[in-house]
C-alpha atoms as a PDB file:
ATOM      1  CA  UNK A   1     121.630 -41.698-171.181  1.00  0.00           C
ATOM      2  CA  UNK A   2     118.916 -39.131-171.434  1.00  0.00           C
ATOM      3  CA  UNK A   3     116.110 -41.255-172.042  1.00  0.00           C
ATOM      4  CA  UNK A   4     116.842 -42.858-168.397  1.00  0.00           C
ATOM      5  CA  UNK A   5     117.533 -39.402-167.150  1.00  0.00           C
ATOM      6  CA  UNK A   6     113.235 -38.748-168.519  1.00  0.00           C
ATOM      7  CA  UNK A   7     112.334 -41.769-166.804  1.00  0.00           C
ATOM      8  CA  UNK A   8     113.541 -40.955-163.408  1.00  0.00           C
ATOM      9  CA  UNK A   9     110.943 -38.956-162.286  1.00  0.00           C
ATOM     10  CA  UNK A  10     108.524 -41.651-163.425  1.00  0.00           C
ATOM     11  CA  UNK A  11     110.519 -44.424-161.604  1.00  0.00           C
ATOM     12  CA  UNK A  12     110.541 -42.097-158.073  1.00  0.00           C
ATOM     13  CA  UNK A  13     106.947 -41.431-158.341  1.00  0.00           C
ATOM     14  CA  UNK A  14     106.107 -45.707-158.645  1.00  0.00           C
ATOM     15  CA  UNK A  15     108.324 -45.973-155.608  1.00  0.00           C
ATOM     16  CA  UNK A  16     106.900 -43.547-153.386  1.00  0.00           C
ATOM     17  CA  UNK A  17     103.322 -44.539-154.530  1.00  0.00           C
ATOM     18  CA  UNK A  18     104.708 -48.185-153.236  1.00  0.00           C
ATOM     19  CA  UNK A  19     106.145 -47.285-150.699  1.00  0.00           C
ATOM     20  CA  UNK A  20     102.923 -45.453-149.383  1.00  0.00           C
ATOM     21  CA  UNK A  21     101.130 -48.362-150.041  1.00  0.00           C
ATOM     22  CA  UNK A  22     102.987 -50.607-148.231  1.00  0.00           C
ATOM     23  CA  UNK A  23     102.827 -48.390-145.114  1.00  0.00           C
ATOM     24  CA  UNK A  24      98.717 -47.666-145.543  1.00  0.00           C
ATOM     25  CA  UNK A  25      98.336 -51.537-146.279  1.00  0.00           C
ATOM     26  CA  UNK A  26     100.920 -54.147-145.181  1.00  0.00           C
ATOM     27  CA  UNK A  27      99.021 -57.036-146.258  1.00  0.00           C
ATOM     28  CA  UNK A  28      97.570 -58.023-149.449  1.00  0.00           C
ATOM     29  CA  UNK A  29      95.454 -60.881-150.928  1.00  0.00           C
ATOM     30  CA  UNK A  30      97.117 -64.131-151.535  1.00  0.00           C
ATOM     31  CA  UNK A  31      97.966 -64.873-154.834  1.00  0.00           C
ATOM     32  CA  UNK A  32      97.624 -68.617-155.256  1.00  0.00           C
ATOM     33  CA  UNK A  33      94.027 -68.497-153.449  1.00  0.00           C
ATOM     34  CA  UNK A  34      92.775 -65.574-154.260  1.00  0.00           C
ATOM     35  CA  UNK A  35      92.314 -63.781-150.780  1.00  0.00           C
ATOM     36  CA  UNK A  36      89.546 -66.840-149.839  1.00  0.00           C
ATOM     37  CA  UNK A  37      92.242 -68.595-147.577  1.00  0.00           C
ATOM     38  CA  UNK A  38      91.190 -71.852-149.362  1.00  0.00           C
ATOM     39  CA  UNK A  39      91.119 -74.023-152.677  1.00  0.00           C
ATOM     40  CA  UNK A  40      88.112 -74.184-154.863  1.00  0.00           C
ATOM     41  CA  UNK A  41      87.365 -77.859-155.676  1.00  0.00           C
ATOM     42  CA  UNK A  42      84.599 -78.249-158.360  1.00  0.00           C
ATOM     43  CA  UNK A  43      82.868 -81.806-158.553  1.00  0.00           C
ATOM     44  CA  UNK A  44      82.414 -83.904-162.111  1.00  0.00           C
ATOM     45  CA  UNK A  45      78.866 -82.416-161.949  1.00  0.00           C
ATOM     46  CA  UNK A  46      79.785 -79.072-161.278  1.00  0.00           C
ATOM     47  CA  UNK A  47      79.426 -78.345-158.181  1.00  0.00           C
ATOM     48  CA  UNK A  48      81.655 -75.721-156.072  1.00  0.00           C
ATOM     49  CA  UNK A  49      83.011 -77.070-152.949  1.00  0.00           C
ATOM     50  CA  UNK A  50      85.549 -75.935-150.030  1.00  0.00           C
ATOM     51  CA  UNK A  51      88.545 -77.455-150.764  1.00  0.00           C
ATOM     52  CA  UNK A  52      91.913 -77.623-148.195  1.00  0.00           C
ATOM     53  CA  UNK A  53      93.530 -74.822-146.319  1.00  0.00           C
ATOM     54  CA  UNK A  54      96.039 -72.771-148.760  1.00  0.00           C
ATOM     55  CA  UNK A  55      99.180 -73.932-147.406  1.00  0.00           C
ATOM     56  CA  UNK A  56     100.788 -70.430-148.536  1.00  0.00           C
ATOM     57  CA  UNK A  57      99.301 -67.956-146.737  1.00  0.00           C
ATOM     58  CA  UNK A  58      98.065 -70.596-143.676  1.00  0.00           C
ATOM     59  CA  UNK A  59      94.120 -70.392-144.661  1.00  0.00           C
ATOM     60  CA  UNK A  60      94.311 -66.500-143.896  1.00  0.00           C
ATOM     61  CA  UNK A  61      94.354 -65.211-147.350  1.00  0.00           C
ATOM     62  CA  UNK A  62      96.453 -62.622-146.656  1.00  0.00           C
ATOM     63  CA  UNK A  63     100.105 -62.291-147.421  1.00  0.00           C
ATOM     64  CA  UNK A  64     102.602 -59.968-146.412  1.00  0.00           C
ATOM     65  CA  UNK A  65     103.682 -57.492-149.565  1.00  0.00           C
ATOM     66  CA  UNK A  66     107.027 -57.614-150.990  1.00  0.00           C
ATOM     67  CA  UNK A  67     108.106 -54.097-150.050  1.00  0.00           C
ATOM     68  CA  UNK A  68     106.389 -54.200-146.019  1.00  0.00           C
ATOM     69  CA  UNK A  69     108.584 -57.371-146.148  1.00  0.00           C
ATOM     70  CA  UNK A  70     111.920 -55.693-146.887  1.00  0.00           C
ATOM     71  CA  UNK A  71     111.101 -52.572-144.569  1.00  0.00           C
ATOM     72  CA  UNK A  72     110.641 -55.329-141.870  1.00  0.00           C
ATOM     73  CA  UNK A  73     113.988 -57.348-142.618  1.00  0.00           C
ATOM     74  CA  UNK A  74     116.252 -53.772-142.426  1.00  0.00           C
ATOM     75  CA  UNK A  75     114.153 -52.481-139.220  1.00  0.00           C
ATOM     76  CA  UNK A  76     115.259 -55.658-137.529  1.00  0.00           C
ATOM     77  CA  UNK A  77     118.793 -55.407-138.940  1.00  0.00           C
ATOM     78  CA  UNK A  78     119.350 -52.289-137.687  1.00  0.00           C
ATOM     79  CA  UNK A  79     117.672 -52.753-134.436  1.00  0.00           C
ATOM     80  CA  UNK A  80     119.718 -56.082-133.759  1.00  0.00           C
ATOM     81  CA  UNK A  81     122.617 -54.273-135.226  1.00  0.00           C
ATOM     82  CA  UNK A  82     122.547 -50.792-132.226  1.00  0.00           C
ATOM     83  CA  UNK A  83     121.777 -53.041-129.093  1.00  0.00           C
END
């Protein structure tokens, strides 16, 4: 019990700094394509070429975080929810 009682402060902190985050910055790079809104196709020779749109984040490379994502779902809900 004490132990998770020390690592409360630590948890608080990570969550604020997230939260903070996700307010400064709602978007962040695309996983599967690394932020270049595209896969990289590389030829039997070698060669680097532009492969098809990333069907995840629609060929913009960014992605909505997980946290601005929440923060959007409960705004709605509440502002649905006192009309």
């Amino acid at each position: 019990m004490s132990s998770l009682l020390s690592a409360m402060p630590v948890l608080l902190l990570a969550v604020a700094f997230y939260a903070a985050l996700c307010a400064v910055s709602p978007f962040g790079t695309c996983r599967r394509c690394r932020g270049f809104g595209f896969q990289i196709k590389q030829s039997r020779r070698g060669h680097l070429s532009r492969g098809r749109e990333c069907r995840r984040c629609e060929g913009y490379g960014r992605r909505v975080r997980a946290g601005r994502h929440l923060f959007n779902l409960v705004s709605r809900l509440h502002s649905e929810g006192t009309r």
